[in-house]
PDB file of N, CA and C in Angstrom:
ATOM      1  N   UNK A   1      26.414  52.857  13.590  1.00  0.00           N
ATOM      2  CA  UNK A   1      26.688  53.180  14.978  1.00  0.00           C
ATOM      3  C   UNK A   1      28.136  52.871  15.348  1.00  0.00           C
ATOM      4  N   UNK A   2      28.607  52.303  14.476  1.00  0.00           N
ATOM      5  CA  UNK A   2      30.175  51.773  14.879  1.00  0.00           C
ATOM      6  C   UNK A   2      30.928  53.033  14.845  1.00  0.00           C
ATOM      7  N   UNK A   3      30.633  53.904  14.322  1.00  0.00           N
ATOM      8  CA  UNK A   3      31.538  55.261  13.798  1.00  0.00           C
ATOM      9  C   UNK A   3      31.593  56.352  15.077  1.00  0.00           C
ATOM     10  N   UNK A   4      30.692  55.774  16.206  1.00  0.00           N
ATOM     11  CA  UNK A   4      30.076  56.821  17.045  1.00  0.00           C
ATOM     12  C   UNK A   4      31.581  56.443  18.222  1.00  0.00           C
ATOM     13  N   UNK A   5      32.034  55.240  18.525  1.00  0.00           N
ATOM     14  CA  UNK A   5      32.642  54.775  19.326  1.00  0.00           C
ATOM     15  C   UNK A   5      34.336  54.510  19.152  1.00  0.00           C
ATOM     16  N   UNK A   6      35.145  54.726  19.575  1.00  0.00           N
ATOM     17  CA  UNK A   6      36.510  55.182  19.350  1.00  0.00           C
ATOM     18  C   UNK A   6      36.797  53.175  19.545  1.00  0.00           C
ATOM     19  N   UNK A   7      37.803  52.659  18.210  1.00  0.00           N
ATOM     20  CA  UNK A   7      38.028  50.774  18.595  1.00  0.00           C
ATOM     21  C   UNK A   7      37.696  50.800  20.026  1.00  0.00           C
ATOM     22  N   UNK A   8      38.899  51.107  20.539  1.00  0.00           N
ATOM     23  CA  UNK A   8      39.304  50.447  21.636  1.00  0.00           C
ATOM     24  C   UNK A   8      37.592  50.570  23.195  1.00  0.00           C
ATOM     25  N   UNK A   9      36.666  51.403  22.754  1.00  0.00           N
ATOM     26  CA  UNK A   9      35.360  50.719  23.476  1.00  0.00           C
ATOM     27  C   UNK A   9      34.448  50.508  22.739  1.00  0.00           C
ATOM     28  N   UNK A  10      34.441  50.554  20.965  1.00  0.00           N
ATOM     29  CA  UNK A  10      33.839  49.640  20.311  1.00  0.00           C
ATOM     30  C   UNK A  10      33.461  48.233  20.884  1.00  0.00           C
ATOM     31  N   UNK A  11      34.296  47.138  20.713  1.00  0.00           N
ATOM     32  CA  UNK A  11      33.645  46.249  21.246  1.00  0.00           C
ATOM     33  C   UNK A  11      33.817  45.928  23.080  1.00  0.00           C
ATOM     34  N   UNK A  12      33.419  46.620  23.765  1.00  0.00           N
ATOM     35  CA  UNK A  12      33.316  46.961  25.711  1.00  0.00           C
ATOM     36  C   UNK A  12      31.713  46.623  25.337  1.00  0.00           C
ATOM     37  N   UNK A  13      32.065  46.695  27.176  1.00  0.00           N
ATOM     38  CA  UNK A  13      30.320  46.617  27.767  1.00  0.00           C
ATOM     39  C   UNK A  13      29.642  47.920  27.496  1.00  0.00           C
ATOM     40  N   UNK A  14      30.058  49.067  27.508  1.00  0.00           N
ATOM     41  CA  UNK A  14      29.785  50.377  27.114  1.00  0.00           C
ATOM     42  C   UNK A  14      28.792  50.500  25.571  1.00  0.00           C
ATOM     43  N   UNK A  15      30.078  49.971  24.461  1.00  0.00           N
ATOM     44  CA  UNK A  15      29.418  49.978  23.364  1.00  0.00           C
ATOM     45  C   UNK A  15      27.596  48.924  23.173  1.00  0.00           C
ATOM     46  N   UNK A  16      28.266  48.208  23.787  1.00  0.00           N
ATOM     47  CA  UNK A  16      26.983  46.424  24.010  1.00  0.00           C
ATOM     48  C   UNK A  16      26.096  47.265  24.597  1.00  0.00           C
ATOM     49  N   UNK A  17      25.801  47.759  25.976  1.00  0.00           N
ATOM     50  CA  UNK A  17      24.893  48.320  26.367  1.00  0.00           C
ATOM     51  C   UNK A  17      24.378  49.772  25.992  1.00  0.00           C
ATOM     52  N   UNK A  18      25.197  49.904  25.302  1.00  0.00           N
ATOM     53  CA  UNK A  18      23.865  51.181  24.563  1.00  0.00           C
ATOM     54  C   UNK A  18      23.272  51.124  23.638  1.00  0.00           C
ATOM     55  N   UNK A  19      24.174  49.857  22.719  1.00  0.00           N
ATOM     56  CA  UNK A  19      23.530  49.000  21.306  1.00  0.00           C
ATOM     57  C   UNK A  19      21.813  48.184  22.007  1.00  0.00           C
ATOM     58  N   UNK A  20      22.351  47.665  23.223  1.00  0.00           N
ATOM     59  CA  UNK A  20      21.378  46.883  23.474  1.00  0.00           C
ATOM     60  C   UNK A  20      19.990  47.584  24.140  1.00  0.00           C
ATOM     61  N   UNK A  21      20.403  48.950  24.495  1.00  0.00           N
ATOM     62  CA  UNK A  21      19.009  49.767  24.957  1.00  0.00           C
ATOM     63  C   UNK A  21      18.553  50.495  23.320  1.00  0.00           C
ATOM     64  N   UNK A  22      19.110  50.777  23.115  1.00  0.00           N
ATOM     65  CA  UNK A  22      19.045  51.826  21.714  1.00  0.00           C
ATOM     66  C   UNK A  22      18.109  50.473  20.696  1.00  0.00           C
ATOM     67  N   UNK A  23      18.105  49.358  21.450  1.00  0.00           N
ATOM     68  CA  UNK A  23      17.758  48.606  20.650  1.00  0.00           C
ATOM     69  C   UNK A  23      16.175  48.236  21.015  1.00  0.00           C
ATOM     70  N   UNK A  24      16.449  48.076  22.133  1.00  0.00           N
ATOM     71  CA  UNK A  24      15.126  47.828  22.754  1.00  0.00           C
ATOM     72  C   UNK A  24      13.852  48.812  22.821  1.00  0.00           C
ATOM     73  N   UNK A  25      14.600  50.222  23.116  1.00  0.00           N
ATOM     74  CA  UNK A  25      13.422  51.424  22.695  1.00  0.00           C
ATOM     75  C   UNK A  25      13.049  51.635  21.591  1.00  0.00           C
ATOM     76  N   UNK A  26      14.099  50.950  20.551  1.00  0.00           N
ATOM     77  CA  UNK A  26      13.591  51.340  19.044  1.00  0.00           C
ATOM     78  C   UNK A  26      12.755  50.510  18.773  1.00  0.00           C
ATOM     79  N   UNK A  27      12.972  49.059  19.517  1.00  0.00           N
ATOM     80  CA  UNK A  27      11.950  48.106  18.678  1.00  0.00           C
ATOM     81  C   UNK A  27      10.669  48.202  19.595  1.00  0.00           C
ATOM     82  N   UNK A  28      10.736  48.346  21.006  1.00  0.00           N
ATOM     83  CA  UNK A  28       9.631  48.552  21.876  1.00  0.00           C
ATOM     84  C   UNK A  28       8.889  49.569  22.011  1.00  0.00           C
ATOM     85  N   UNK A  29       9.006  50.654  21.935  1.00  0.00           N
ATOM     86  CA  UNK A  29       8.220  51.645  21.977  1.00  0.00           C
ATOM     87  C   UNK A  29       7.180  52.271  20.803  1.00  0.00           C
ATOM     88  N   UNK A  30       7.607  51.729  20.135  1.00  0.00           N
ATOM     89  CA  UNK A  30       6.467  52.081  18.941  1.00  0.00           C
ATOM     90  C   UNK A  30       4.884  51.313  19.137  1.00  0.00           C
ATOM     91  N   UNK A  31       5.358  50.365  19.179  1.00  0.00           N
ATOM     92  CA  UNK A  31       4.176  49.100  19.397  1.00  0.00           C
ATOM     93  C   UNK A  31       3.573  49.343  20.919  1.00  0.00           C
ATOM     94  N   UNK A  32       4.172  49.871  21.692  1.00  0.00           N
ATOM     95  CA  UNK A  32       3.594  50.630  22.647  1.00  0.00           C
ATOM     96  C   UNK A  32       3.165  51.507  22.574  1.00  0.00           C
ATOM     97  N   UNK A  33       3.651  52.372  21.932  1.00  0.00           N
ATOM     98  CA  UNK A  33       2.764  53.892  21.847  1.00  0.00           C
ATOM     99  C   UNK A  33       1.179  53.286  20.818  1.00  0.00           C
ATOM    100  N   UNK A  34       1.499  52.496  19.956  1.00  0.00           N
ATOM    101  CA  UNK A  34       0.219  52.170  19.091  1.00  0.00           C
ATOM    102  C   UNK A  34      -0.885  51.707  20.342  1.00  0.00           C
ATOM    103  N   UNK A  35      -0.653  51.017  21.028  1.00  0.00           N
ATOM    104  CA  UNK A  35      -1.232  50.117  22.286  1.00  0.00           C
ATOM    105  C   UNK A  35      -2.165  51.245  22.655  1.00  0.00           C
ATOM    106  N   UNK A  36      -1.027  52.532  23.495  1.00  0.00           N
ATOM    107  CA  UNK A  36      -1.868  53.340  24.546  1.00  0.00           C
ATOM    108  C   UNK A  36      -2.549  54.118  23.590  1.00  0.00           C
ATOM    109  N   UNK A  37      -2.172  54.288  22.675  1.00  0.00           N
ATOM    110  CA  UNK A  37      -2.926  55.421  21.504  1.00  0.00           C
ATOM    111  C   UNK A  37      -4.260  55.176  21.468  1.00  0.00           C
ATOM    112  N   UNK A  38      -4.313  53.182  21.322  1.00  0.00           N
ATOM    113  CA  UNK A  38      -5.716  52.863  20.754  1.00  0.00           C
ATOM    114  C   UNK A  38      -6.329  52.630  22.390  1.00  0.00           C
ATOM    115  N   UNK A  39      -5.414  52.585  23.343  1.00  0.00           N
ATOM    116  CA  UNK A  39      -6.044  52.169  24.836  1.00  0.00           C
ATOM    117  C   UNK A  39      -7.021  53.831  25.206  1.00  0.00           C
ATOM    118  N   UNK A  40      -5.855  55.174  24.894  1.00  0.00           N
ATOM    119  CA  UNK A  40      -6.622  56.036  25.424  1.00  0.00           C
ATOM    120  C   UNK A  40      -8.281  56.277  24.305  1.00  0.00           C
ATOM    121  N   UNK A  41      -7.784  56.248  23.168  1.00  0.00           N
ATOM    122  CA  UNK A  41      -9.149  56.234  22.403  1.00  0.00           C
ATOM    123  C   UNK A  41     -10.609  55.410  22.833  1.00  0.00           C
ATOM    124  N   UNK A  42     -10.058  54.068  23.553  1.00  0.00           N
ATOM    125  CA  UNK A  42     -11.038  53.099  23.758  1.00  0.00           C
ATOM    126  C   UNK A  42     -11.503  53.904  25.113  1.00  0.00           C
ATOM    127  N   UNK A  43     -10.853  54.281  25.887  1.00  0.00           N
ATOM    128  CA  UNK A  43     -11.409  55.063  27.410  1.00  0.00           C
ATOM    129  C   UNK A  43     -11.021  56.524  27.294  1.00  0.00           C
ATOM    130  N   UNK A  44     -11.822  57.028  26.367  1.00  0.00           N
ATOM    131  CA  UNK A  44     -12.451  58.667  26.250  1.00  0.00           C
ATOM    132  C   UNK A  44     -13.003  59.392  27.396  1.00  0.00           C
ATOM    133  N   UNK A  45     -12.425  59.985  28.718  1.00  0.00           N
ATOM    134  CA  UNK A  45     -12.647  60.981  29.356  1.00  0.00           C
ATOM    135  C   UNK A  45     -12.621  59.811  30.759  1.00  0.00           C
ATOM    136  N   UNK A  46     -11.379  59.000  30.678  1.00  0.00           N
ATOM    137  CA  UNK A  46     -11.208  58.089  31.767  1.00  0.00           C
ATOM    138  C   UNK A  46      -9.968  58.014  32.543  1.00  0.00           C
ATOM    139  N   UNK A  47      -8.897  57.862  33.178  1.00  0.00           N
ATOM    140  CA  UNK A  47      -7.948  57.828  33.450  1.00  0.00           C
ATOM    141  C   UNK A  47      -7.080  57.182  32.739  1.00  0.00           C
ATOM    142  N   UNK A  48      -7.733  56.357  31.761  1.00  0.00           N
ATOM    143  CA  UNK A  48      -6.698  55.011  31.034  1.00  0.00           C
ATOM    144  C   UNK A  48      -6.060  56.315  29.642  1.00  0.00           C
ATOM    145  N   UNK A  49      -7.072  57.409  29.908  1.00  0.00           N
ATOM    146  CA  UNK A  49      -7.161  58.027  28.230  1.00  0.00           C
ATOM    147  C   UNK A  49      -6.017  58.955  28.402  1.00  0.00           C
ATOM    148  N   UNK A  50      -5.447  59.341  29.464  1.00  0.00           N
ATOM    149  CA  UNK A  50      -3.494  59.544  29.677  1.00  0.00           C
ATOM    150  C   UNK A  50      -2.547  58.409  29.608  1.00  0.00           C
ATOM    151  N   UNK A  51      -3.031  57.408  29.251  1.00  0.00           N
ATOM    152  CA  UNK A  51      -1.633  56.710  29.316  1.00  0.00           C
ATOM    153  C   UNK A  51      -0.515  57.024  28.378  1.00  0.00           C
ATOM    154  N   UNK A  52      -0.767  57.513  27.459  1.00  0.00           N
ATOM    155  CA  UNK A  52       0.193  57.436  26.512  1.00  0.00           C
ATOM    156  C   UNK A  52       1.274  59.132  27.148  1.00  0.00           C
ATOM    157  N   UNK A  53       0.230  60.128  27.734  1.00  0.00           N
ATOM    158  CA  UNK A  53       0.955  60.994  28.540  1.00  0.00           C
ATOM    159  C   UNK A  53       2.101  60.146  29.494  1.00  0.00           C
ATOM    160  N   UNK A  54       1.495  59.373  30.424  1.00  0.00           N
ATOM    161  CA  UNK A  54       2.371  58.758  31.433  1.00  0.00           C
ATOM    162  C   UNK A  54       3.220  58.263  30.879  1.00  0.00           C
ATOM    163  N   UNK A  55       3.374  57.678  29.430  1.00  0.00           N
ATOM    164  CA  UNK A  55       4.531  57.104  29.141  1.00  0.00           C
ATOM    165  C   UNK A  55       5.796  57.988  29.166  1.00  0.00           C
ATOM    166  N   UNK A  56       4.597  59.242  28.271  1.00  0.00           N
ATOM    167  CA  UNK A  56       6.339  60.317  27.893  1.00  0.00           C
ATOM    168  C   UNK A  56       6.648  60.822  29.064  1.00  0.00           C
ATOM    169  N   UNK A  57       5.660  61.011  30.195  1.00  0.00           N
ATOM    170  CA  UNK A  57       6.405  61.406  31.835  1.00  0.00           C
ATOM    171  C   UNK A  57       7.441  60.582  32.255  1.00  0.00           C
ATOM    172  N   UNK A  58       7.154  59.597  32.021  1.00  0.00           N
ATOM    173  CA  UNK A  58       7.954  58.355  32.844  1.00  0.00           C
ATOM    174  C   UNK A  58       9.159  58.369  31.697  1.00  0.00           C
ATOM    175  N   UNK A  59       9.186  58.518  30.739  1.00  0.00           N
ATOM    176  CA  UNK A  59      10.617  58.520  30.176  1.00  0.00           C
ATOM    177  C   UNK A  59      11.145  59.884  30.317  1.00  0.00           C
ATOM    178  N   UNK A  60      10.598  61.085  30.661  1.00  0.00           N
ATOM    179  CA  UNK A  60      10.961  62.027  30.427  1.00  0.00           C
ATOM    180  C   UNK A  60      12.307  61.853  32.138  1.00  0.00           C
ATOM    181  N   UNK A  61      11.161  60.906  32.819  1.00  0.00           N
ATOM    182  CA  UNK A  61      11.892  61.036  34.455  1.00  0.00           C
ATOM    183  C   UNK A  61      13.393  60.251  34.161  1.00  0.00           C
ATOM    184  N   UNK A  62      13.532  59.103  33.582  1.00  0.00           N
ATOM    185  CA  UNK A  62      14.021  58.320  33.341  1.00  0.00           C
ATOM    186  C   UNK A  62      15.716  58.747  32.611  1.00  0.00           C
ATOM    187  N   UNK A  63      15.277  59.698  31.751  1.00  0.00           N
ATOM    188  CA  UNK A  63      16.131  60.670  31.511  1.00  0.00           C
ATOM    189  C   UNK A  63      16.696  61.624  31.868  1.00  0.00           C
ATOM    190  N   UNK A  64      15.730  62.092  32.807  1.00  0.00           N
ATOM    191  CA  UNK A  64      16.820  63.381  34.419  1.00  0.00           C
ATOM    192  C   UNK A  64      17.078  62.502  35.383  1.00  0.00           C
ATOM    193  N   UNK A  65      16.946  61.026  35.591  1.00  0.00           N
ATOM    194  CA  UNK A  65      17.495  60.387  36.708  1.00  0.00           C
ATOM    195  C   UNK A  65      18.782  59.535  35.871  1.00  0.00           C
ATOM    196  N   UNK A  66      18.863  59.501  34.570  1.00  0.00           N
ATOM    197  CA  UNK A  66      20.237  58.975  34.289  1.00  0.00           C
ATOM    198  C   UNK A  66      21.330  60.261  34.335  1.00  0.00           C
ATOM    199  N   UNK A  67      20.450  61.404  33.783  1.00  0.00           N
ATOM    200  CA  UNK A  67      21.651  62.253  33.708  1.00  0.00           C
ATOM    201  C   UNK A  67      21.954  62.969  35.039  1.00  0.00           C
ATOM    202  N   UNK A  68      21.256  62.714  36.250  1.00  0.00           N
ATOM    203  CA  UNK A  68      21.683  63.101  36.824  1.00  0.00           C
ATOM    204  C   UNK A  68      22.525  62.175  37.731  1.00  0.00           C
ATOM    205  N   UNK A  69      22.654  60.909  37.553  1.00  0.00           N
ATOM    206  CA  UNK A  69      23.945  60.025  38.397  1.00  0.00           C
ATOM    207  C   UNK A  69      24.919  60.031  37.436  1.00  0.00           C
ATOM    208  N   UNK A  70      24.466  60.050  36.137  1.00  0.00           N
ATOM    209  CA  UNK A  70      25.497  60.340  35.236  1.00  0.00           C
ATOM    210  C   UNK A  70      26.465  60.984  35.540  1.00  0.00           C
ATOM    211  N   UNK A  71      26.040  62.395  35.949  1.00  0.00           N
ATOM    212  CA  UNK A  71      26.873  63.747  36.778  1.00  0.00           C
ATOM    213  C   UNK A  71      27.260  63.083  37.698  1.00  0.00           C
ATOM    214  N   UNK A  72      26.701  63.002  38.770  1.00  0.00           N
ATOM    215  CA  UNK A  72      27.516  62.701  39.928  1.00  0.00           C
ATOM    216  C   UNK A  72      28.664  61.568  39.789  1.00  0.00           C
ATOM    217  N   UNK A  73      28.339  60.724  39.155  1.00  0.00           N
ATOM    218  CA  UNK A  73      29.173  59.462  38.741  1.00  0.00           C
ATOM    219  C   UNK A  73      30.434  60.320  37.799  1.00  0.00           C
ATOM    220  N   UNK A  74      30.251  61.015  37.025  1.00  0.00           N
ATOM    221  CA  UNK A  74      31.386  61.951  36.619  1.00  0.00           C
ATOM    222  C   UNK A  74      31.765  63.115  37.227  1.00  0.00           C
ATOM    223  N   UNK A  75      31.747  63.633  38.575  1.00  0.00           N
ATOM    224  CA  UNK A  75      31.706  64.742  39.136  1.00  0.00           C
ATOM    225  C   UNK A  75      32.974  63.695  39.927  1.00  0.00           C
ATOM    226  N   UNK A  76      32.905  62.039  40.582  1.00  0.00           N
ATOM    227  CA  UNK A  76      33.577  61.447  41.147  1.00  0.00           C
ATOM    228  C   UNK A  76      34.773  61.149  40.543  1.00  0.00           C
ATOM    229  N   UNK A  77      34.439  60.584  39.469  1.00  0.00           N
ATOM    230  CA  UNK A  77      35.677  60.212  38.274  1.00  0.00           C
ATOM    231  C   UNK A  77      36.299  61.444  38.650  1.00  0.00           C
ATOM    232  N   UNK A  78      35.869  62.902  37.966  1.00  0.00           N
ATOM    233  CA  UNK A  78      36.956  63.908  38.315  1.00  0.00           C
ATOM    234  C   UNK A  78      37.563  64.478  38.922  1.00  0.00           C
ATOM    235  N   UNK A  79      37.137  64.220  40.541  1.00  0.00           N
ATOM    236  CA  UNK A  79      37.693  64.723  41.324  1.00  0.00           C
ATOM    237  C   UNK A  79      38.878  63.217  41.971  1.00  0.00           C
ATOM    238  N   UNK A  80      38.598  62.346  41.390  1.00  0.00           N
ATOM    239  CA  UNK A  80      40.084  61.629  41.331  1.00  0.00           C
ATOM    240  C   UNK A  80      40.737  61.612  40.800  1.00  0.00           C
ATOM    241  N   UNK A  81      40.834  62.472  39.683  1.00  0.00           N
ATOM    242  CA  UNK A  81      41.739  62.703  38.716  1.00  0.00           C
ATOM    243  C   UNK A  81      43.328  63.489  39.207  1.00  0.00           C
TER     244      UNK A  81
END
């Protein structure tokens, strides 16, 4: 991952915090998805038996609400340019 980041924000808060999410979904989400996998199996034709749907909703949201302040947060940068 070092190759992805130009030195000079290699070691920034930039590089740290995407090491440190990139880190956390990799190690957290698996063991979660095993969880709801065996949660929806255990409640067959119940509300619990989407959870593992709700997860990928909720990240799916999670991902049009970064990219979209993302934008705006770079729509600002550029128009001070």
């Amino acid at each position: 991952m070092s190759d992805v980041f130009e030195p000079k924000f290699r070691f920034s808060g930039i590089s740290f915090s995407y090491n440190i999410a990139y880190a956390i979904a990799g190690g957290f989400t698996p063991q979660l998805v095993v969880f709801l996998h065996f949660l929806s199996l255990e409640n067959k034709g119940e509300f619990l038996s989407l959870s593992l749907s709700f997860y990928t909703i909720f990240m799916a949201f999670i991902g049009i609400l970064a990219s979209l302040l993302s934008k705006k947060f770079y729509d600002k940068a550029k128009d001070k340019s």
